[in-house]
C-alpha atoms as a PDB file:
ATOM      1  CA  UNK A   1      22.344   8.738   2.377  1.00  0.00           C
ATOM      2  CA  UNK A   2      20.261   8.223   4.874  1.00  0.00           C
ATOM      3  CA  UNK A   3      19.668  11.612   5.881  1.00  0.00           C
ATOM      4  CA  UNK A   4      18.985  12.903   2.454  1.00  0.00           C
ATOM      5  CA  UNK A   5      16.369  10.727   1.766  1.00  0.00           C
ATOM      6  CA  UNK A   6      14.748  11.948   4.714  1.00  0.00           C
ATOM      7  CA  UNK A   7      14.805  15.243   3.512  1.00  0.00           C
ATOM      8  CA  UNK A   8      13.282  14.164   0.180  1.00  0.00           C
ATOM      9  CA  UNK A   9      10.642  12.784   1.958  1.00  0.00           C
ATOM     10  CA  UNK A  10       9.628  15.216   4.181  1.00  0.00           C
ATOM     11  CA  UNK A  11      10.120  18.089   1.040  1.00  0.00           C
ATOM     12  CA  UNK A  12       7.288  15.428  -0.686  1.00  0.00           C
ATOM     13  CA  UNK A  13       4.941  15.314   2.283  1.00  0.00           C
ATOM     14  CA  UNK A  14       5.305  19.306   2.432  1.00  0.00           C
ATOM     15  CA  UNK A  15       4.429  19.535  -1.185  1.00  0.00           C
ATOM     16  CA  UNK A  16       1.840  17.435  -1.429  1.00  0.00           C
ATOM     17  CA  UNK A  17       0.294  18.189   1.659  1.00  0.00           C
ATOM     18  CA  UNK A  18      -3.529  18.799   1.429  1.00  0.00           C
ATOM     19  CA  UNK A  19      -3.331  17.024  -1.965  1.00  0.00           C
ATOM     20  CA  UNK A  20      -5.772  14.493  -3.148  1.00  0.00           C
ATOM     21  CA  UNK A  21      -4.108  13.035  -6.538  1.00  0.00           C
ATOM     22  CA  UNK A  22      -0.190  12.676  -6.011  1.00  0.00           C
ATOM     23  CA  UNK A  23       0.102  11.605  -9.694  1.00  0.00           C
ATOM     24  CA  UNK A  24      -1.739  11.566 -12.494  1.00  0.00           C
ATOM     25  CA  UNK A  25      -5.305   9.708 -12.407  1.00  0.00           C
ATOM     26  CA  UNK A  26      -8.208   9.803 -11.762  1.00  0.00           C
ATOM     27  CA  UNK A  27     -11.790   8.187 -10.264  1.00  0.00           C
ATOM     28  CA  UNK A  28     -13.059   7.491 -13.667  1.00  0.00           C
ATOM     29  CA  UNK A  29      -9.969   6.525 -15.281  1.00  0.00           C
ATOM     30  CA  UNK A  30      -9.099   3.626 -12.092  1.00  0.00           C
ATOM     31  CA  UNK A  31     -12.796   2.517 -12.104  1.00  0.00           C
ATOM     32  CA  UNK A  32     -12.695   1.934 -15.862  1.00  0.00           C
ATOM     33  CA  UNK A  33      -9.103  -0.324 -15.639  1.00  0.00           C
ATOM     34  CA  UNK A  34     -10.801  -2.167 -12.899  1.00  0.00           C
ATOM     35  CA  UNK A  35     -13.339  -3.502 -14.672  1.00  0.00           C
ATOM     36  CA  UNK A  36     -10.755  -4.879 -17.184  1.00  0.00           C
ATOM     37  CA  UNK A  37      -9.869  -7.571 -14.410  1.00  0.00           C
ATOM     38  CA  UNK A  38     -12.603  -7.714 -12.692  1.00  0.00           C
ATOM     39  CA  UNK A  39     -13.848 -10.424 -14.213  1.00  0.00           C
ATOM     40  CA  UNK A  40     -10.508 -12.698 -13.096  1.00  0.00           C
ATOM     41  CA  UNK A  41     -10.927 -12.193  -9.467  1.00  0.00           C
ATOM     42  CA  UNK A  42     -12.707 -14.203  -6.925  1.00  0.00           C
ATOM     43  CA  UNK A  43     -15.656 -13.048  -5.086  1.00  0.00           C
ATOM     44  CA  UNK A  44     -13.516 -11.728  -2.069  1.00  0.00           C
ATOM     45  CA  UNK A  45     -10.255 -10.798  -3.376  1.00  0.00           C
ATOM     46  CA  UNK A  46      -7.176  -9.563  -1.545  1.00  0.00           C
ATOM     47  CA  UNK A  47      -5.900  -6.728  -2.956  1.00  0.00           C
ATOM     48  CA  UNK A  48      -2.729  -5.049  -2.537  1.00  0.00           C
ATOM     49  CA  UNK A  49      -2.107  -0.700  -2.940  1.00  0.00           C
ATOM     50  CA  UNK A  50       1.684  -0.478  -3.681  1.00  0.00           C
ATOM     51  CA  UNK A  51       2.565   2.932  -3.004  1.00  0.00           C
ATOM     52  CA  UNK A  52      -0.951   4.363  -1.930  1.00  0.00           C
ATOM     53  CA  UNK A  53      -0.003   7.618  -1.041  1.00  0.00           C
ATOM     54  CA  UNK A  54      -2.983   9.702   0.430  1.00  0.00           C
ATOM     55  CA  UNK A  55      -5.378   6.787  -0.953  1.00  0.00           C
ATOM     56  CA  UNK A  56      -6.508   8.205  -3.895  1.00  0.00           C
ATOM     57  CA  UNK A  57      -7.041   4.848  -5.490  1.00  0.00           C
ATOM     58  CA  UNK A  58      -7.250   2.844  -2.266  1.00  0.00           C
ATOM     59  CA  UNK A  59     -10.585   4.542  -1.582  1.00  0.00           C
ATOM     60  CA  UNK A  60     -11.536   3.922  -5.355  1.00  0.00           C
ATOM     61  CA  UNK A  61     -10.796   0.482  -4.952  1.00  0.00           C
ATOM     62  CA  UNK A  62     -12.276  -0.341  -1.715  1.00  0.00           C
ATOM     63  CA  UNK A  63     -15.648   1.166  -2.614  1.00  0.00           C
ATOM     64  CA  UNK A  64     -15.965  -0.233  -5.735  1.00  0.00           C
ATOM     65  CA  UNK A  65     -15.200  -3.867  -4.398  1.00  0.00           C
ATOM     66  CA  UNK A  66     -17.231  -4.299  -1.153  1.00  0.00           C
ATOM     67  CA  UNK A  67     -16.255  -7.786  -0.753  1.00  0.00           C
ATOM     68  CA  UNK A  68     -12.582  -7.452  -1.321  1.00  0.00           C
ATOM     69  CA  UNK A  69      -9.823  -7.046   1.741  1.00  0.00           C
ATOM     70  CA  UNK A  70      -7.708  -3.712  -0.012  1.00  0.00           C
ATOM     71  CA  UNK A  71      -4.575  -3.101   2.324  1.00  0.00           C
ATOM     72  CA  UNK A  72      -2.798  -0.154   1.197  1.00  0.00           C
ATOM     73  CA  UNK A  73       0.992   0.910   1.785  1.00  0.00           C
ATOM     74  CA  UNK A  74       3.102   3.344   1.586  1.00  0.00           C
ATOM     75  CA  UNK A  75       6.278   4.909   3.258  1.00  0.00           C
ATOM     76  CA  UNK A  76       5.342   7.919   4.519  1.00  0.00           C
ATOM     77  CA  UNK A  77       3.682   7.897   7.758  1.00  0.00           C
ATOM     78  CA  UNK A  78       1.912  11.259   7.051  1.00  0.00           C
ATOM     79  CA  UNK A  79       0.293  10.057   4.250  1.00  0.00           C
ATOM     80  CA  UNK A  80      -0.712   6.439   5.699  1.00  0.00           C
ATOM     81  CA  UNK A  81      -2.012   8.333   8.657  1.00  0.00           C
ATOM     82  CA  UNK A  82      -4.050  10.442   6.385  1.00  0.00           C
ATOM     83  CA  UNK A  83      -5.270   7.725   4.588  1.00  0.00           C
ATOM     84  CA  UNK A  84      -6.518   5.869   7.947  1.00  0.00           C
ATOM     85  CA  UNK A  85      -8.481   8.555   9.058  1.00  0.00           C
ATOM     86  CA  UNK A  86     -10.189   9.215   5.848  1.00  0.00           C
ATOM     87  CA  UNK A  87     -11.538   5.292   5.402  1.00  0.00           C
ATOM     88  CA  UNK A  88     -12.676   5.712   8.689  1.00  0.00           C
ATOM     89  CA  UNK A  89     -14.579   8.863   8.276  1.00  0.00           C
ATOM     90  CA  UNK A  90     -15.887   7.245   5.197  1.00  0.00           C
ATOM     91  CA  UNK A  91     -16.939   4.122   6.273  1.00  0.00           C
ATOM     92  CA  UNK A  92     -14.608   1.736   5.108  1.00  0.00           C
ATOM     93  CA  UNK A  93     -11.903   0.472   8.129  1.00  0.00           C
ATOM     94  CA  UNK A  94     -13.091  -3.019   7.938  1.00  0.00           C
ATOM     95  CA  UNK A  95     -12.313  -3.788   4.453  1.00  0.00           C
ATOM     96  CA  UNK A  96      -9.323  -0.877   4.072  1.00  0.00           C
ATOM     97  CA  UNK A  97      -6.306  -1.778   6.003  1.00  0.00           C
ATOM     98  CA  UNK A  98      -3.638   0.950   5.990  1.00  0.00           C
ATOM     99  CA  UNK A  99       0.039   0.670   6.716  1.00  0.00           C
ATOM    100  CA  UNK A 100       3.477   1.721   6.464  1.00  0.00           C
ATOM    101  CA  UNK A 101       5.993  -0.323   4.772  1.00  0.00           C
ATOM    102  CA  UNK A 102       9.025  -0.621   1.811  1.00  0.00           C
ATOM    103  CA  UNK A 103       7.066  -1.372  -1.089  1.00  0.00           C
ATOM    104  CA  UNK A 104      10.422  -2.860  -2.784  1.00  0.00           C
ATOM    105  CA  UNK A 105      11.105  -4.858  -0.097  1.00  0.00           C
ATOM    106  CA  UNK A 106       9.215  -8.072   0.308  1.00  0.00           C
ATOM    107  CA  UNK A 107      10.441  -8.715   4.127  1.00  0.00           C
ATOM    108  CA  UNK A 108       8.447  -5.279   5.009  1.00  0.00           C
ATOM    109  CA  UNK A 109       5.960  -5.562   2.119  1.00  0.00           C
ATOM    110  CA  UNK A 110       3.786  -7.772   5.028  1.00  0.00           C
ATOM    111  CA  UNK A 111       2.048 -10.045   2.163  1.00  0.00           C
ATOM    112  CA  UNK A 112       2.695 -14.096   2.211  1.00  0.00           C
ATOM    113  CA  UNK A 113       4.627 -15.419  -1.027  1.00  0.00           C
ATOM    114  CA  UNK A 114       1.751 -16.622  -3.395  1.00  0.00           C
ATOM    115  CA  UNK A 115      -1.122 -14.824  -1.519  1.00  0.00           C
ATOM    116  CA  UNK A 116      -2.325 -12.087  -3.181  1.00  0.00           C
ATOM    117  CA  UNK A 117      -5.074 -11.858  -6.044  1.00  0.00           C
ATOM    118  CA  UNK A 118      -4.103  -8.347  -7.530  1.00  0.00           C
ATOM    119  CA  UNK A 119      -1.588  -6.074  -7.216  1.00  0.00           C
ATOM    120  CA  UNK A 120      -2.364  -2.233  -8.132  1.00  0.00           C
ATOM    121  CA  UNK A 121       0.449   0.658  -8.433  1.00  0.00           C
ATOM    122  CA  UNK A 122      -0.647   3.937  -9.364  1.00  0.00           C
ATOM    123  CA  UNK A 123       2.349   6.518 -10.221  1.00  0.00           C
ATOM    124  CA  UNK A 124       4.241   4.279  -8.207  1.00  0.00           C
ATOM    125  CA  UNK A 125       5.878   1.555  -9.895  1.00  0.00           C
ATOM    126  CA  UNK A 126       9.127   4.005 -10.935  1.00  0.00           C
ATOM    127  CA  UNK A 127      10.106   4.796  -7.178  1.00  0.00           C
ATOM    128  CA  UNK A 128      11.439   1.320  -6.270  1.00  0.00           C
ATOM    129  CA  UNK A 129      12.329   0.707 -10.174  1.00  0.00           C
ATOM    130  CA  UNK A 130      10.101  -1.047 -12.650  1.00  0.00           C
ATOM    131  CA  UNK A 131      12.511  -4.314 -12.887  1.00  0.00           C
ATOM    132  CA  UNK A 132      12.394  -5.521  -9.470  1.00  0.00           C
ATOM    133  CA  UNK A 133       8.976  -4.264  -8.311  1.00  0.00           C
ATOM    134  CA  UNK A 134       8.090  -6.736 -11.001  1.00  0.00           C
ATOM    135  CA  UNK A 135      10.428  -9.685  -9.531  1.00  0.00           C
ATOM    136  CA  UNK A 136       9.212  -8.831  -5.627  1.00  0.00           C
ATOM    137  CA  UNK A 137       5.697  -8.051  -6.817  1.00  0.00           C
ATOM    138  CA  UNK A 138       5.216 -11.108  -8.923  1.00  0.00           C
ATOM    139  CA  UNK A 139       6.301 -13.253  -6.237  1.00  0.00           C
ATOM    140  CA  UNK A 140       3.386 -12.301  -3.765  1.00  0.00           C
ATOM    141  CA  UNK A 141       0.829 -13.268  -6.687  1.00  0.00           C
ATOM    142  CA  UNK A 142      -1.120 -15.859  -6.609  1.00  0.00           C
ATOM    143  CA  UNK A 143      -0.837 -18.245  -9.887  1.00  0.00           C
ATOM    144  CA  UNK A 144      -3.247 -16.541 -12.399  1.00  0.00           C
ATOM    145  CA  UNK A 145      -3.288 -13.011 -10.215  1.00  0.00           C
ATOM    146  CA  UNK A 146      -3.353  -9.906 -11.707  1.00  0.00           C
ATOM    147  CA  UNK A 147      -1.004  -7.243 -11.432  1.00  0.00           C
ATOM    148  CA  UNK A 148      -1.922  -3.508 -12.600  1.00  0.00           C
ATOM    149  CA  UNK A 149       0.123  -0.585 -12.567  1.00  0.00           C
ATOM    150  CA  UNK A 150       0.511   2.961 -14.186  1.00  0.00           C
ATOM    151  CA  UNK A 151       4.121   4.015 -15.857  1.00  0.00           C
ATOM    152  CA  UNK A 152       5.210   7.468 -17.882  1.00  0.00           C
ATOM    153  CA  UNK A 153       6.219   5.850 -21.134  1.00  0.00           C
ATOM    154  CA  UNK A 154       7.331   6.981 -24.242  1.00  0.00           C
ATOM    155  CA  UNK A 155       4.680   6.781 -26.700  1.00  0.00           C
ATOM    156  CA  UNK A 156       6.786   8.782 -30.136  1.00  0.00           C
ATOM    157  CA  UNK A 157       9.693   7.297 -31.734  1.00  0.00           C
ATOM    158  CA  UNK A 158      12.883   7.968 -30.687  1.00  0.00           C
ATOM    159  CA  UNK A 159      13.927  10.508 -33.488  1.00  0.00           C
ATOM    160  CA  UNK A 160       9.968  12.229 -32.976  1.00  0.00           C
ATOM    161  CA  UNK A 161      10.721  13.007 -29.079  1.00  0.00           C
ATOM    162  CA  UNK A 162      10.728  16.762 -28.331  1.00  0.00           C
ATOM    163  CA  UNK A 163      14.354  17.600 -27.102  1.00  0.00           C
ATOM    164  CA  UNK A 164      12.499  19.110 -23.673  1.00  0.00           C
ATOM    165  CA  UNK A 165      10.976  16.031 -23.029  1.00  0.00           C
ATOM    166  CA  UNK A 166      13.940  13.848 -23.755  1.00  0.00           C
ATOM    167  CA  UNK A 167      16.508  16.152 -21.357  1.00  0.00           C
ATOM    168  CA  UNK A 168      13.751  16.388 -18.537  1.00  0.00           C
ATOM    169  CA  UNK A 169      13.113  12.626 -18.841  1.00  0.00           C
ATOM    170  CA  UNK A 170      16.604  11.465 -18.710  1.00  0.00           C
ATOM    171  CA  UNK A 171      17.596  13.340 -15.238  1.00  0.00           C
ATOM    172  CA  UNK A 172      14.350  12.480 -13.831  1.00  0.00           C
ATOM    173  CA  UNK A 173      13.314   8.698 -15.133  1.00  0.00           C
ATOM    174  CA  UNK A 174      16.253   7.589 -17.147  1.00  0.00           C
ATOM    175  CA  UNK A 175      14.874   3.873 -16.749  1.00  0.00           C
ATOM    176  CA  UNK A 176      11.434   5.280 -18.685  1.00  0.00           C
ATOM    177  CA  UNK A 177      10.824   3.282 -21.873  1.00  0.00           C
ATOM    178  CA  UNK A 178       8.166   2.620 -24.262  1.00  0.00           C
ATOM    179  CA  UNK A 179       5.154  -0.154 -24.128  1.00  0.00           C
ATOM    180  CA  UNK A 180       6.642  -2.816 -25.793  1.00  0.00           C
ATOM    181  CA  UNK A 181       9.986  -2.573 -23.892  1.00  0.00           C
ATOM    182  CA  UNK A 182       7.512  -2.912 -20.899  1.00  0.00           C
ATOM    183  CA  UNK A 183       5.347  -6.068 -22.253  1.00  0.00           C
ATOM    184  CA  UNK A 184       9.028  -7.781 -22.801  1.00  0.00           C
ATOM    185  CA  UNK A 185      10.367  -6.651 -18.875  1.00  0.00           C
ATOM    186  CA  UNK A 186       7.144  -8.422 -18.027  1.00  0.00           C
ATOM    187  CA  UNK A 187       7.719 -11.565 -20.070  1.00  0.00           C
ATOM    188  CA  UNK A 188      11.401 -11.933 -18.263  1.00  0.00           C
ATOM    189  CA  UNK A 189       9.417 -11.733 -14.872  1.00  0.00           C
ATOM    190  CA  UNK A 190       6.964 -14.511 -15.476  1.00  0.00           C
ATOM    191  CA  UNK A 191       3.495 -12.061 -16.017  1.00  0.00           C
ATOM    192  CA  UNK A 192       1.573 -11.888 -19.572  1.00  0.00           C
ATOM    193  CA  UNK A 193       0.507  -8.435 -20.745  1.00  0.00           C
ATOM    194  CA  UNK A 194      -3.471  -8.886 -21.723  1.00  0.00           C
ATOM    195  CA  UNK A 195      -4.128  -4.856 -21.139  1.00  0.00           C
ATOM    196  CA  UNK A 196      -2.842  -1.787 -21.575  1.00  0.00           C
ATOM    197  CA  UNK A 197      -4.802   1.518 -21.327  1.00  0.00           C
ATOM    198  CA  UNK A 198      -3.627   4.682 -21.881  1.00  0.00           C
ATOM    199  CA  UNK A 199      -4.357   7.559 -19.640  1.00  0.00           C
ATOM    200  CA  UNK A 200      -6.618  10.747 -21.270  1.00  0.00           C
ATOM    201  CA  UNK A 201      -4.932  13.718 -20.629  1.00  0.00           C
ATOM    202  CA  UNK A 202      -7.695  14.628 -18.318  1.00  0.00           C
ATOM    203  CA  UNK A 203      -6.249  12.226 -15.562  1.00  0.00           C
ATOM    204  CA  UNK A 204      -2.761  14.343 -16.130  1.00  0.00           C
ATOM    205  CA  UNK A 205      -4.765  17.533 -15.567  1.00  0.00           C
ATOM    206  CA  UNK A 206      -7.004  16.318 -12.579  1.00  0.00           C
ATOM    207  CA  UNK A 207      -3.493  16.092 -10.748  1.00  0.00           C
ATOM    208  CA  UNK A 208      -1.231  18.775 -11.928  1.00  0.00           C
ATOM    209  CA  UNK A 209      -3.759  21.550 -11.838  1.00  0.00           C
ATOM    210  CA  UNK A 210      -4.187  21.528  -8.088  1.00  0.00           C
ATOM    211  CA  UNK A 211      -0.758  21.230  -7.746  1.00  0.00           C
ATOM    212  CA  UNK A 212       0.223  24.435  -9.985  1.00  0.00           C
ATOM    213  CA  UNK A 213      -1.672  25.841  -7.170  1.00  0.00           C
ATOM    214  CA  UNK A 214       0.083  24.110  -4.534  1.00  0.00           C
ATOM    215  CA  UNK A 215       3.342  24.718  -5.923  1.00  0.00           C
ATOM    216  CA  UNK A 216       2.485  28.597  -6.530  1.00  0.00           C
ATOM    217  CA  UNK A 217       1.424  28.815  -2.482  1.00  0.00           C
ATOM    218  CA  UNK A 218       4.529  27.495  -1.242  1.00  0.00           C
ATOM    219  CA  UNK A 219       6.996  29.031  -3.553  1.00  0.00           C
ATOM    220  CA  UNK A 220       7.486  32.452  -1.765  1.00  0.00           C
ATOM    221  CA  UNK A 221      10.640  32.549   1.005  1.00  0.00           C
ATOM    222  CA  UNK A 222      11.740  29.063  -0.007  1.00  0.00           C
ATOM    223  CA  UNK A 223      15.106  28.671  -0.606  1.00  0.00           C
ATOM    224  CA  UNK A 224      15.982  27.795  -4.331  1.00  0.00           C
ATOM    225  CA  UNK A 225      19.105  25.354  -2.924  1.00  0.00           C
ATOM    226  CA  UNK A 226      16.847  23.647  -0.133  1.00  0.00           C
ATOM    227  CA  UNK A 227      16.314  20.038  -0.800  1.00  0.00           C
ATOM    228  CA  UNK A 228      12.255  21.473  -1.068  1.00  0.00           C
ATOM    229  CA  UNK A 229      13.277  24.454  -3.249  1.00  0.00           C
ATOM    230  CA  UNK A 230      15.226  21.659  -5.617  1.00  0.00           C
ATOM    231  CA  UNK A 231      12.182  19.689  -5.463  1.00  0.00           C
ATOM    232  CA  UNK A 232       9.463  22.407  -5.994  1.00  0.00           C
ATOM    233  CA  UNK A 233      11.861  23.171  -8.778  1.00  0.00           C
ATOM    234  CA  UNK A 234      11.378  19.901 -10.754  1.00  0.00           C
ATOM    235  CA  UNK A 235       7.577  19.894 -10.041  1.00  0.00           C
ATOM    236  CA  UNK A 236       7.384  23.080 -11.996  1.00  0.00           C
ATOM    237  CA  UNK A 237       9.331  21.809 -14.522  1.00  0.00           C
ATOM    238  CA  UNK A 238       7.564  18.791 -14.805  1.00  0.00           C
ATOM    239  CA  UNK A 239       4.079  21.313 -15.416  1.00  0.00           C
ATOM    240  CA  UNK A 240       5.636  23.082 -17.804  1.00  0.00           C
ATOM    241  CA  UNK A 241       6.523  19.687 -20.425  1.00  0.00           C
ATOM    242  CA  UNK A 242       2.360  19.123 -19.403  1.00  0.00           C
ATOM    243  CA  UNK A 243       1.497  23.044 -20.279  1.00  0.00           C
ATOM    244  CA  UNK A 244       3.539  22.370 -23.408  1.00  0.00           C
ATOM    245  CA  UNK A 245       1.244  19.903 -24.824  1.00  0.00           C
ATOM    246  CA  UNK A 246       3.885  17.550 -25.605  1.00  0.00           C
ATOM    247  CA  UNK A 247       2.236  14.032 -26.983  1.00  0.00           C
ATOM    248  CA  UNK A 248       5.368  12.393 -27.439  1.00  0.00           C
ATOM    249  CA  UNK A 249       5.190  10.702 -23.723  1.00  0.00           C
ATOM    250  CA  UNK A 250       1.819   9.328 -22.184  1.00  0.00           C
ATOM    251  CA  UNK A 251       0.642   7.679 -18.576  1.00  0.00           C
ATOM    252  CA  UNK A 252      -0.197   3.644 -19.452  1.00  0.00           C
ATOM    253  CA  UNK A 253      -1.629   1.228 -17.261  1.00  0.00           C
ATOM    254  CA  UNK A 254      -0.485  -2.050 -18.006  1.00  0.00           C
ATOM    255  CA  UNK A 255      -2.085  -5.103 -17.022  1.00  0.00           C
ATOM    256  CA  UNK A 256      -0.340  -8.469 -16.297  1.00  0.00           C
ATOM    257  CA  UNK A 257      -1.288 -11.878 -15.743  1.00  0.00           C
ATOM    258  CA  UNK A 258       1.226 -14.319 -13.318  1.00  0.00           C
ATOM    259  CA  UNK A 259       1.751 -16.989 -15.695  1.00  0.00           C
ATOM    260  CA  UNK A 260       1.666 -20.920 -13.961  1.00  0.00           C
ATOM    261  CA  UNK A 261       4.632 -22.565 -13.383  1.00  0.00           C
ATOM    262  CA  UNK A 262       3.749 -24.918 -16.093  1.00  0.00           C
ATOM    263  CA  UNK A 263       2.849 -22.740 -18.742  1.00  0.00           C
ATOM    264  CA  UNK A 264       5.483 -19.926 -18.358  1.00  0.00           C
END
């Protein structure tokens, strides 16, 4: 098991490699969710990046908060590495901090219980399973702290899906649900929805246009049964339900609050 995840990881890093956006976002669309909670932090919050790939909001994060401590983490060592040299080269070292670690694991997560002000997960959330990234996560919150993360949700009723979506969907997310399933999950976990934001489908074409092009690069000589063929494979797929202009599934942020003790 081991082994193949390995492989899956290093097809990723191939894939993505060179890539800014390694799910769908964008500047404008992280800036404009930040100032949603802005106005709950302190002056020098300590923020953490769960599953910052290249950085994309890391960078977002760290330059539109000055005073905050952002420490950003991911798995892949490529992509931390990247990350690191790109905060330095723009400036921002001493308020970025950039590691590798298991997101899902609190032991190797690095954070204190209790210690952090906010919590941000772009496209990350469904890697380590939305139902206990909420139990770790909330743990590391500070009473009050705010937790924000992006999720693929279905926004149509069940019998209004499109039959693509629904058969792509189940093999690749089968735990995806819709927004209020999601406000309940976070009830059972101790965290209050107060936000949710849905993504414009600019954000979803600010990431999968540059990787069309990435994916069209690549494709020649690579073998279709290769654990990067199989991957490359599903990313195409994937583009295609976007191409299709299928509204019956959207990109939400969601925005939690870590209830007191007292009041949960």
């Amino acid at each position: 098991m081991a082994s193949a995840a390995a492989g899956i990881a290093d097809a990723y890093e191939v894939l993505f490699r060179g890539l800014d956006q390694l799910g769908p976002g964008d500047q404008e669309t992280t800036l404009a969710v930040l100032e949603r909670v802005r106005p709950f932090l302190p002056e020098e919050p300590l923020v953490a990046d769960m599953g910052c790939g290249v950085g994309a909001s890391a960078l977002v994060l760290a330059r539109a908060m000055p005073a905050a401590r952002v420490i950003a983490i991911d798995n892949l060592p490529p992509f931390v590495d990247r990350l690191r040299r790109c905060a330095a080269s723009k400036g921002l070292s001493a308020q970025l901090t950039v590691r590798v670690g298991d997101i899902g694991d609190p032991q190797y997560c690095g954070f204190d219980a209790g210690s952090l002000d906010l919590i941000w997960a772009e496209s990350s959330i469904y890697a380590v399973g939305r139902g206990h990234a909420l139990r770790v996560w909330r743990d590391l919150l500070r009473p009050g702290g705010r937790m924000v993360f992006s999720d693929v949700v279905w926004t149509a009723a069940t019998e209004a899906r499109s039959p693509a979506a629904v058969a792509f969907w189940a093999q690749e997310y089968p735990a995806m649900t819709d927004c209020g399933a999601v406000s309940r999950q976070l009830s059972e976990h101790g965290l209050r929805l107060t936000d949710e934001i849905q993504m414009p489908r600019s954000a979803w074409s600010n990431y999968y246009n540059p990787l069309r092009a990435r994916c069209a690069a690549i494709r020649p000589g690579i073998e279709s049964l290769s654990v990067l063929g199989q991957v490359l494979a599903t990313m195409e797929q994937e583009i295609a339900l976007f191409d299709s202009d299928d509204r019956s599934f959207a990109s939400v942020f969601f925005i939690a609050q870590k209830l007191n003790p007292d009041t949960a």
